[in-house]
PDB file of N, CA and C in Angstrom:
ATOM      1  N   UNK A   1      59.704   5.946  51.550  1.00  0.00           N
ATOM      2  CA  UNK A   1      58.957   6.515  50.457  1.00  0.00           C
ATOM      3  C   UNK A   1      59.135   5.627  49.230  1.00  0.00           C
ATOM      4  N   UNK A   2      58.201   5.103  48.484  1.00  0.00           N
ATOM      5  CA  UNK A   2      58.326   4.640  47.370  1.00  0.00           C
ATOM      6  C   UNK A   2      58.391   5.159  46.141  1.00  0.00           C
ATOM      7  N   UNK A   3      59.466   4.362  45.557  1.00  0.00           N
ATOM      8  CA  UNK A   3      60.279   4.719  44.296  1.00  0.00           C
ATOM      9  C   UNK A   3      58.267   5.240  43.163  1.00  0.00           C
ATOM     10  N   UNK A   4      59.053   6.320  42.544  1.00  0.00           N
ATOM     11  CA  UNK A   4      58.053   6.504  41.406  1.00  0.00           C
ATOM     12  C   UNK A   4      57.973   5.887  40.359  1.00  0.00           C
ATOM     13  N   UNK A   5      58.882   5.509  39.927  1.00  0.00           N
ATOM     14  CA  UNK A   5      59.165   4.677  38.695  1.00  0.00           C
ATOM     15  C   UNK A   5      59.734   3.228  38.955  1.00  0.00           C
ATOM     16  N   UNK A   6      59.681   2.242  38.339  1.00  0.00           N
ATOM     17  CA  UNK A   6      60.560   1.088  38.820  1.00  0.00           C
ATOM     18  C   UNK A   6      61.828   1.116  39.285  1.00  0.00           C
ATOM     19  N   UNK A   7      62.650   0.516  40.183  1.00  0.00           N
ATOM     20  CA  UNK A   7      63.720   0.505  40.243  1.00  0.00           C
ATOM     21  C   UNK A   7      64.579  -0.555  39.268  1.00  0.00           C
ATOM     22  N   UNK A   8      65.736  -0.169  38.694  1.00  0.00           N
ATOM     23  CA  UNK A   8      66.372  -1.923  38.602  1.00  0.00           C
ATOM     24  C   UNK A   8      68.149  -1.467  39.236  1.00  0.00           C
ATOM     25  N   UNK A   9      68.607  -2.633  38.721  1.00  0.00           N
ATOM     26  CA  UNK A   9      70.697  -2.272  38.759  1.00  0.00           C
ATOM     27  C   UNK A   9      70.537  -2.441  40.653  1.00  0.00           C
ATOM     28  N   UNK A  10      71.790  -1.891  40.660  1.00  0.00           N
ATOM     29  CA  UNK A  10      72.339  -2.286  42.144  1.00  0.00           C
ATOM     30  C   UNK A  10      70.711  -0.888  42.945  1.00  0.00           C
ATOM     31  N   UNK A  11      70.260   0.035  42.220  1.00  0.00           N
ATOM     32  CA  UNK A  11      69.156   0.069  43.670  1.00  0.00           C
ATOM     33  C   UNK A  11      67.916  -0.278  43.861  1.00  0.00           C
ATOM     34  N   UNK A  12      67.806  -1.412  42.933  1.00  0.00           N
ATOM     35  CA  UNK A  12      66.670  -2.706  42.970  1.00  0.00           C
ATOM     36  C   UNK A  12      66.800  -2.842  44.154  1.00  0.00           C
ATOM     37  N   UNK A  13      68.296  -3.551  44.280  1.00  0.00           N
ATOM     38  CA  UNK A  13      68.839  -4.909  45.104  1.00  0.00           C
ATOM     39  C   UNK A  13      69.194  -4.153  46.648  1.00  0.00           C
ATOM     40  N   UNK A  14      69.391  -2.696  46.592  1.00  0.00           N
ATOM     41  CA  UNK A  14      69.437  -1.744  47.775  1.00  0.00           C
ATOM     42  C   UNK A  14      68.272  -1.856  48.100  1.00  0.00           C
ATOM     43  N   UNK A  15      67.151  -1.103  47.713  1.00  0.00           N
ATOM     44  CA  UNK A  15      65.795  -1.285  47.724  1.00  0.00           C
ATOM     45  C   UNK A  15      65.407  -2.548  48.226  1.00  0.00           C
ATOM     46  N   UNK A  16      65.063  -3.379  47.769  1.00  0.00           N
ATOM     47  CA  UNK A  16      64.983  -4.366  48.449  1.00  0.00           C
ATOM     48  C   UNK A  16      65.336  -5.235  49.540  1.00  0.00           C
ATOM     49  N   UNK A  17      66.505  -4.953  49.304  1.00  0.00           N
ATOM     50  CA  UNK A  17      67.479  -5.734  50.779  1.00  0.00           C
ATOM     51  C   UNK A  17      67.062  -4.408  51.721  1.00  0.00           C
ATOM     52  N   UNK A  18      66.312  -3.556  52.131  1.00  0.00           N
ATOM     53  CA  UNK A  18      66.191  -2.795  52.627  1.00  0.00           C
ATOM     54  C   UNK A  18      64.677  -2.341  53.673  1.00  0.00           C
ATOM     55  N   UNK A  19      63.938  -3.335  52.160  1.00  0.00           N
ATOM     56  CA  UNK A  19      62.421  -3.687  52.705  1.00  0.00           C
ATOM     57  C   UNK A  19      62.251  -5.399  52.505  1.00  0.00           C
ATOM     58  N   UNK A  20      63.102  -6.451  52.432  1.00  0.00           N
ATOM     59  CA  UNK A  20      63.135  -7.451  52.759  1.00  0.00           C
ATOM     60  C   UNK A  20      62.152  -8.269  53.947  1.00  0.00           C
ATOM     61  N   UNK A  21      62.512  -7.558  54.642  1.00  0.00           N
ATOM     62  CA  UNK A  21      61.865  -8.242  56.297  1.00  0.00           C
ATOM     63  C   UNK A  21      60.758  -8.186  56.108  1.00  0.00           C
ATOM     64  N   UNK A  22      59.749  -7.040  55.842  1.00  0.00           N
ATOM     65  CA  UNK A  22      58.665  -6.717  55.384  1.00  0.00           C
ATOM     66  C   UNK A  22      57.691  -7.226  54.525  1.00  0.00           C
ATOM     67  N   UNK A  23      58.363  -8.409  53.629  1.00  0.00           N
ATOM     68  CA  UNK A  23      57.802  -9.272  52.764  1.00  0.00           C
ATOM     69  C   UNK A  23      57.632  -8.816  51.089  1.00  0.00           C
ATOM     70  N   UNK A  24      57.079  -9.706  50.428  1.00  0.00           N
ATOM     71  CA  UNK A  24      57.626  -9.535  48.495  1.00  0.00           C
ATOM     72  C   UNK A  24      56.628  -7.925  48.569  1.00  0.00           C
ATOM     73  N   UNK A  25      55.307  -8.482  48.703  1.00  0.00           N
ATOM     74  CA  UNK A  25      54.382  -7.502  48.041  1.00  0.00           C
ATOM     75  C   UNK A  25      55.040  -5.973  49.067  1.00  0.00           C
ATOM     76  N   UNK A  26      55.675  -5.599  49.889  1.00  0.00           N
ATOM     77  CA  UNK A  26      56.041  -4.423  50.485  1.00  0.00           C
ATOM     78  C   UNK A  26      57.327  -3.492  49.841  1.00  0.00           C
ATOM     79  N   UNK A  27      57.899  -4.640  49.570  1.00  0.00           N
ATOM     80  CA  UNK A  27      59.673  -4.524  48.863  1.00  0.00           C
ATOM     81  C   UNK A  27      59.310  -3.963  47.496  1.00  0.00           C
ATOM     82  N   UNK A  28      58.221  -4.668  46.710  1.00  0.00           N
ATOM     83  CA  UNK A  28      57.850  -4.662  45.209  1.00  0.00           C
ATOM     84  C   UNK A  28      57.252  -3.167  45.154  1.00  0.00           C
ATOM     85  N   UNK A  29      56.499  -2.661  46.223  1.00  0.00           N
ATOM     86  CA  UNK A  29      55.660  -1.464  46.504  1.00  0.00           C
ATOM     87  C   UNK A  29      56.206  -0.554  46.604  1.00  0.00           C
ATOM     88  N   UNK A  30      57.737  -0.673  47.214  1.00  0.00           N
ATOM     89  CA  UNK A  30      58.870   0.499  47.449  1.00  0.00           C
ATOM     90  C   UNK A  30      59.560   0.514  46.663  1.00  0.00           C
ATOM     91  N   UNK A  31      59.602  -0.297  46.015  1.00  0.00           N
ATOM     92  CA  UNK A  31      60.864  -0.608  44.677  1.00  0.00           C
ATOM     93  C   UNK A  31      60.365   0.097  43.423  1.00  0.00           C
ATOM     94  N   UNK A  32      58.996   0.562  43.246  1.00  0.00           N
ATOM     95  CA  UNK A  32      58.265   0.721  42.243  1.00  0.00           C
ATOM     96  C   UNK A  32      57.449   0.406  41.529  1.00  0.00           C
ATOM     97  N   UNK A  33      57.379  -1.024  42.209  1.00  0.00           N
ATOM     98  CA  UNK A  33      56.487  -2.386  40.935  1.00  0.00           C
ATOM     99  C   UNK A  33      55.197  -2.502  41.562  1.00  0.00           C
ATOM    100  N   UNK A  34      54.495  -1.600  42.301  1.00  0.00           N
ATOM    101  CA  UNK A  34      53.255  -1.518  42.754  1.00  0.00           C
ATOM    102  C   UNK A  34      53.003  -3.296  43.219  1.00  0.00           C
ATOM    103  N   UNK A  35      51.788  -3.860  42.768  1.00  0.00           N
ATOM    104  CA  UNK A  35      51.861  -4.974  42.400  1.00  0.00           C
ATOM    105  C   UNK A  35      51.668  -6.108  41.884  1.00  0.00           C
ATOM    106  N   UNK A  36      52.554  -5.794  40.845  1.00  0.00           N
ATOM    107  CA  UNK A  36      53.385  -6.229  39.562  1.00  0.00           C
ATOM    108  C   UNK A  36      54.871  -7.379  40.461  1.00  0.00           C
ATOM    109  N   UNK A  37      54.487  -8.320  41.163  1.00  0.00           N
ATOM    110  CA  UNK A  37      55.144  -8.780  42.099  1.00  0.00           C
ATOM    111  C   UNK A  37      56.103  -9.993  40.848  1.00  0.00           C
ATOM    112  N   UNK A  38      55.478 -10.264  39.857  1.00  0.00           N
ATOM    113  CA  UNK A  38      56.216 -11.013  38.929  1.00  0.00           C
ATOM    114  C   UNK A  38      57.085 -10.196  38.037  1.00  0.00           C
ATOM    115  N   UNK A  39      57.000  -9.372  37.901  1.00  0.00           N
ATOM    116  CA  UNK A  39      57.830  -8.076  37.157  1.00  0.00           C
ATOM    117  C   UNK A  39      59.569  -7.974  37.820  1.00  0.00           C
ATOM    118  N   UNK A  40      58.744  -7.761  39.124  1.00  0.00           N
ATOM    119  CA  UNK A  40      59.663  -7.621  40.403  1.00  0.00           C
ATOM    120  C   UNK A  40      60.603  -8.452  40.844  1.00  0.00           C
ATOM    121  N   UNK A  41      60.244  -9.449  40.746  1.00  0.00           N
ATOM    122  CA  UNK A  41      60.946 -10.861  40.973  1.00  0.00           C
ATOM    123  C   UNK A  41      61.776 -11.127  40.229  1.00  0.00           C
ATOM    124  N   UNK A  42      61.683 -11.241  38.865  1.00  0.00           N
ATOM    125  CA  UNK A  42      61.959 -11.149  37.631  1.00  0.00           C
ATOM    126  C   UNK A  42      63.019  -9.727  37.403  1.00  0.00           C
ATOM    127  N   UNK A  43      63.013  -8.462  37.787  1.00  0.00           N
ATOM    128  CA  UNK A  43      64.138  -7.742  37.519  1.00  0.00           C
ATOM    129  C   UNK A  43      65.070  -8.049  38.707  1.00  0.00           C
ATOM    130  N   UNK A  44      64.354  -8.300  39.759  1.00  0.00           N
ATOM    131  CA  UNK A  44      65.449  -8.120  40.880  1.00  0.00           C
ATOM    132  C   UNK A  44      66.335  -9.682  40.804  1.00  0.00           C
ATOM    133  N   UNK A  45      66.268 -10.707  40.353  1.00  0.00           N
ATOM    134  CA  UNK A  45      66.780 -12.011  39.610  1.00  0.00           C
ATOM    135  C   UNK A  45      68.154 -11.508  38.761  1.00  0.00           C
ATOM    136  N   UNK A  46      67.377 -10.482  37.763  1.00  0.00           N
ATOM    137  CA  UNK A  46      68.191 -10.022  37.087  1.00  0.00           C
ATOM    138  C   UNK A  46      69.179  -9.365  37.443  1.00  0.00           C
ATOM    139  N   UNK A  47      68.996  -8.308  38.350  1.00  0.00           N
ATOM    140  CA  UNK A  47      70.461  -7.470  39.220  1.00  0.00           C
ATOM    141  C   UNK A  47      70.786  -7.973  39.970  1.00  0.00           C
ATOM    142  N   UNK A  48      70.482  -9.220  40.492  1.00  0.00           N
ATOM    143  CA  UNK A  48      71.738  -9.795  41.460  1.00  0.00           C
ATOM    144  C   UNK A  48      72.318 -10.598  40.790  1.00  0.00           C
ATOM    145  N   UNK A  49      71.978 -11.474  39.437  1.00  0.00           N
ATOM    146  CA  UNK A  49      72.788 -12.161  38.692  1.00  0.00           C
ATOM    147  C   UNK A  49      74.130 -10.795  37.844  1.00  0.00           C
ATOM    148  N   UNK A  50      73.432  -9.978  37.825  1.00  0.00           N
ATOM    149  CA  UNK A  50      74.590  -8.895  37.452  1.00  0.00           C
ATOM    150  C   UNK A  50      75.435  -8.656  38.474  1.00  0.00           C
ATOM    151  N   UNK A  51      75.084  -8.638  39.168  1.00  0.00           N
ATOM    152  CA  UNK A  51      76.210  -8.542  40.612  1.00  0.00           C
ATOM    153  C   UNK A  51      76.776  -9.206  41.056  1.00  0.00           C
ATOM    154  N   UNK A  52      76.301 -10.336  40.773  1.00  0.00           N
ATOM    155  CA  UNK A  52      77.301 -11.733  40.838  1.00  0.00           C
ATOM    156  C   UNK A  52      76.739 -12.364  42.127  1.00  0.00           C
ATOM    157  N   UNK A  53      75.081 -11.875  42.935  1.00  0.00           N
ATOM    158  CA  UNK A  53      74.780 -12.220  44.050  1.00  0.00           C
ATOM    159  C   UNK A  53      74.378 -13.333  43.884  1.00  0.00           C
ATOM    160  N   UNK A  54      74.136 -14.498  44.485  1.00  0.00           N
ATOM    161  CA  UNK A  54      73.595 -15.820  44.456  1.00  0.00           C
ATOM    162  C   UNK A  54      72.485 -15.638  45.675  1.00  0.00           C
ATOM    163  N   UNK A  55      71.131 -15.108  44.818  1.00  0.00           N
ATOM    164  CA  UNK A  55      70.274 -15.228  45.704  1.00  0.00           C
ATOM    165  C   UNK A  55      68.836 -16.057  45.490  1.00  0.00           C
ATOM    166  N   UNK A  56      68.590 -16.643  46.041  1.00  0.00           N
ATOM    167  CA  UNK A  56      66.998 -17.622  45.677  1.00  0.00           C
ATOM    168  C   UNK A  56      66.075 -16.929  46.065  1.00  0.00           C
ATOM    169  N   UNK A  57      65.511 -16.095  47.145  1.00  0.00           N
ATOM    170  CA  UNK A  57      64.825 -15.738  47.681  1.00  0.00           C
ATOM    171  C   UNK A  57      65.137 -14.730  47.926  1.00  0.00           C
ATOM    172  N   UNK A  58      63.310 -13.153  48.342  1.00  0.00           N
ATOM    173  CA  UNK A  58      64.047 -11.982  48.689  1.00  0.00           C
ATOM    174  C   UNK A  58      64.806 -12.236  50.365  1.00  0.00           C
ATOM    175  N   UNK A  59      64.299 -13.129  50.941  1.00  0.00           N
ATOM    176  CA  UNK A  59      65.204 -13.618  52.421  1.00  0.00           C
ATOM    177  C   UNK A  59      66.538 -13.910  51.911  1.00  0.00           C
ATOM    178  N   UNK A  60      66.799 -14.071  51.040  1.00  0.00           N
ATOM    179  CA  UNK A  60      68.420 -14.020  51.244  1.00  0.00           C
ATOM    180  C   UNK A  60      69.439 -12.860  50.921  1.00  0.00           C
ATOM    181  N   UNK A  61      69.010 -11.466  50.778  1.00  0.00           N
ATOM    182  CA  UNK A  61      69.325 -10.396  50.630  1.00  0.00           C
ATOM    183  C   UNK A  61      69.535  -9.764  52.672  1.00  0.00           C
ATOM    184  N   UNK A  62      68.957 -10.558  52.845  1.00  0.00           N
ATOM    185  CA  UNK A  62      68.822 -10.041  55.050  1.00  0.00           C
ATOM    186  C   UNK A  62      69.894 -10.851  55.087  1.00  0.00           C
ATOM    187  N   UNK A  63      70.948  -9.995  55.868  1.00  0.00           N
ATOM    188  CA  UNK A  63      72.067 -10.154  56.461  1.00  0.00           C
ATOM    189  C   UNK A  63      72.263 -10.232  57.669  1.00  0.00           C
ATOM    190  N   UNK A  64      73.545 -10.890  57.969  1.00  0.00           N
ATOM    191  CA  UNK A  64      73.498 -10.978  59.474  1.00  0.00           C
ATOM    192  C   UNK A  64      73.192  -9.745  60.479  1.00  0.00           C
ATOM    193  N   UNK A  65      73.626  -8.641  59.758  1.00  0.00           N
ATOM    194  CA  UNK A  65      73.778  -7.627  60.332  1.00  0.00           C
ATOM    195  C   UNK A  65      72.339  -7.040  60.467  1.00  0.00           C
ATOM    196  N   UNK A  66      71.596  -7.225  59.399  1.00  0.00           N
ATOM    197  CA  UNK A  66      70.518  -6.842  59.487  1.00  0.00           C
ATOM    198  C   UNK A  66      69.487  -7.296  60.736  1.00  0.00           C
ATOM    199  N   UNK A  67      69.785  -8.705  60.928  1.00  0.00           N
ATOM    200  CA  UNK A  67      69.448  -9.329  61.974  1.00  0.00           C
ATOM    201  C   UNK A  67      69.347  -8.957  63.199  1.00  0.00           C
ATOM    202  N   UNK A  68      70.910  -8.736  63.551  1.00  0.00           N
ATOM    203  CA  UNK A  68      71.566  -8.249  65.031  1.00  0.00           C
ATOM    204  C   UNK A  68      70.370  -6.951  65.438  1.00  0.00           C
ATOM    205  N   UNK A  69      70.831  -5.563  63.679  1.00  0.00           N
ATOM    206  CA  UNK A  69      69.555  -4.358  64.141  1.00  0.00           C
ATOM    207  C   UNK A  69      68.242  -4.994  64.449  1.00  0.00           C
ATOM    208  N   UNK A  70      67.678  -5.968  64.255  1.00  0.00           N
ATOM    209  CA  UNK A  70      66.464  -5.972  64.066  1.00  0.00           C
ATOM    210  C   UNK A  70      65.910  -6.469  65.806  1.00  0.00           C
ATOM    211  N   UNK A  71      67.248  -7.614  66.477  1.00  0.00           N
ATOM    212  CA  UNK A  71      67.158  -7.847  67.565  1.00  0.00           C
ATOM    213  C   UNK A  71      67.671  -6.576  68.841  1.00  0.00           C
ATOM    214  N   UNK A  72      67.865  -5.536  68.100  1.00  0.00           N
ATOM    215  CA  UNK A  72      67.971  -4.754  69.220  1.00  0.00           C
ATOM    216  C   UNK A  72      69.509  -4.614  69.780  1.00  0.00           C
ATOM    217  N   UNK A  73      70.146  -5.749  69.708  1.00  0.00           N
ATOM    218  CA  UNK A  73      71.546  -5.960  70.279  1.00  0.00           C
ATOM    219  C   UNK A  73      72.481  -5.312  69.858  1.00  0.00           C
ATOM    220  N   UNK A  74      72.612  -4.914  68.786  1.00  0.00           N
ATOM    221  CA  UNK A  74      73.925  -3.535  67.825  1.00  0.00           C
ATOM    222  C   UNK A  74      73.409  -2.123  68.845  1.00  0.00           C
ATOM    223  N   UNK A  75      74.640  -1.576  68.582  1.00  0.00           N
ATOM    224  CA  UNK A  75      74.413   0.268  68.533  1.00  0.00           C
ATOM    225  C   UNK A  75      74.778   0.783  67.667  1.00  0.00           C
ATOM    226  N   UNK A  76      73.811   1.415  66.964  1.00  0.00           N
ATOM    227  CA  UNK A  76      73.855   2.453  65.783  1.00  0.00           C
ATOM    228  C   UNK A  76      74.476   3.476  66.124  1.00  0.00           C
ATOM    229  N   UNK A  77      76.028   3.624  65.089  1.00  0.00           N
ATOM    230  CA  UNK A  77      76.587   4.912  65.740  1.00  0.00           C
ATOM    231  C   UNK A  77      76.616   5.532  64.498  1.00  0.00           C
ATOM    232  N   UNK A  78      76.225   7.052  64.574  1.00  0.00           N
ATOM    233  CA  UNK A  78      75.468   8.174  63.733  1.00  0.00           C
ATOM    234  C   UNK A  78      76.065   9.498  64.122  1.00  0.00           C
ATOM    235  N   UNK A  79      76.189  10.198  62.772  1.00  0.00           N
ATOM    236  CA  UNK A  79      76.644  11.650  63.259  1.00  0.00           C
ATOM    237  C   UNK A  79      75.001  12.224  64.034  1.00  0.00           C
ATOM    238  N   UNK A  80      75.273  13.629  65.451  1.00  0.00           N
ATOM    239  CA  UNK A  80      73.981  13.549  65.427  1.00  0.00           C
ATOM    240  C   UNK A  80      73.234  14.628  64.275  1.00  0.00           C
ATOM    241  N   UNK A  81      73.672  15.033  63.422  1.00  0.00           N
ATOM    242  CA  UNK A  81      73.193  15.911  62.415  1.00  0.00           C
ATOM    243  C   UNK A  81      73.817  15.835  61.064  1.00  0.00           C
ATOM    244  N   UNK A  82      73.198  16.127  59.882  1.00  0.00           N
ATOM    245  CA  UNK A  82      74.027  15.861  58.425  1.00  0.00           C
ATOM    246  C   UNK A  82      75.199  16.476  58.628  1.00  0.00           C
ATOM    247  N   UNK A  83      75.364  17.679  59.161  1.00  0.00           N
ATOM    248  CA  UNK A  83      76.404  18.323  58.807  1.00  0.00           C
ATOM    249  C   UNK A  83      77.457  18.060  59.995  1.00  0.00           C
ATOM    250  N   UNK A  84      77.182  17.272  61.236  1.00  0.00           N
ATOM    251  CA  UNK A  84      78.221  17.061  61.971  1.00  0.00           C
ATOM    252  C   UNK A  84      78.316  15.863  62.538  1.00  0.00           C
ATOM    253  N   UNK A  85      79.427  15.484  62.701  1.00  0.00           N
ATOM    254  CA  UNK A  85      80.000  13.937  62.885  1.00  0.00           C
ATOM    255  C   UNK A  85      79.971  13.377  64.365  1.00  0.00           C
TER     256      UNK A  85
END
């Protein structure tokens, strides 16, 4: 579901590293910045230099791990309900 308002701060950089794979204009769309893809670029620059992330690209927010889920090869282990483990 996309954010109503812009995102910025660490759940820009959640947000994004989240719809990454998906490409700028998808990430920018969920993040809040419709598209306003220079806006976007431009805050999310900004919260990872606050975070101390060294990132060039939204591809460098995808992690290894993200990877592994994406190839299928991890098992997601999950309570099977909110309230039980």
């Amino acid at each position: 579901m996309a954010s109503p308002t812009p995102l910025n701060g660490t759940e820009l950089v959640d947000c994004a590293r989240a719809n990454a794979q998906q490409g700028i204009e998808t990430a920018a769309y969920q993040c809040g910045y419709g598209q306003d893809l220079n806006k976007f670029a431009k805050e999310l620059r900004q919260a990872c230099e606050d975070m101390n992330l060294q990132v060039k690209e939204l591809s460098g927010l995808i992690t290894e791990q993200d990877l592994i889920l994406q190839l299928g090869t991890g098992e997601i282990v999950a309570p099977d309900t909110e309230t039980e483990l």
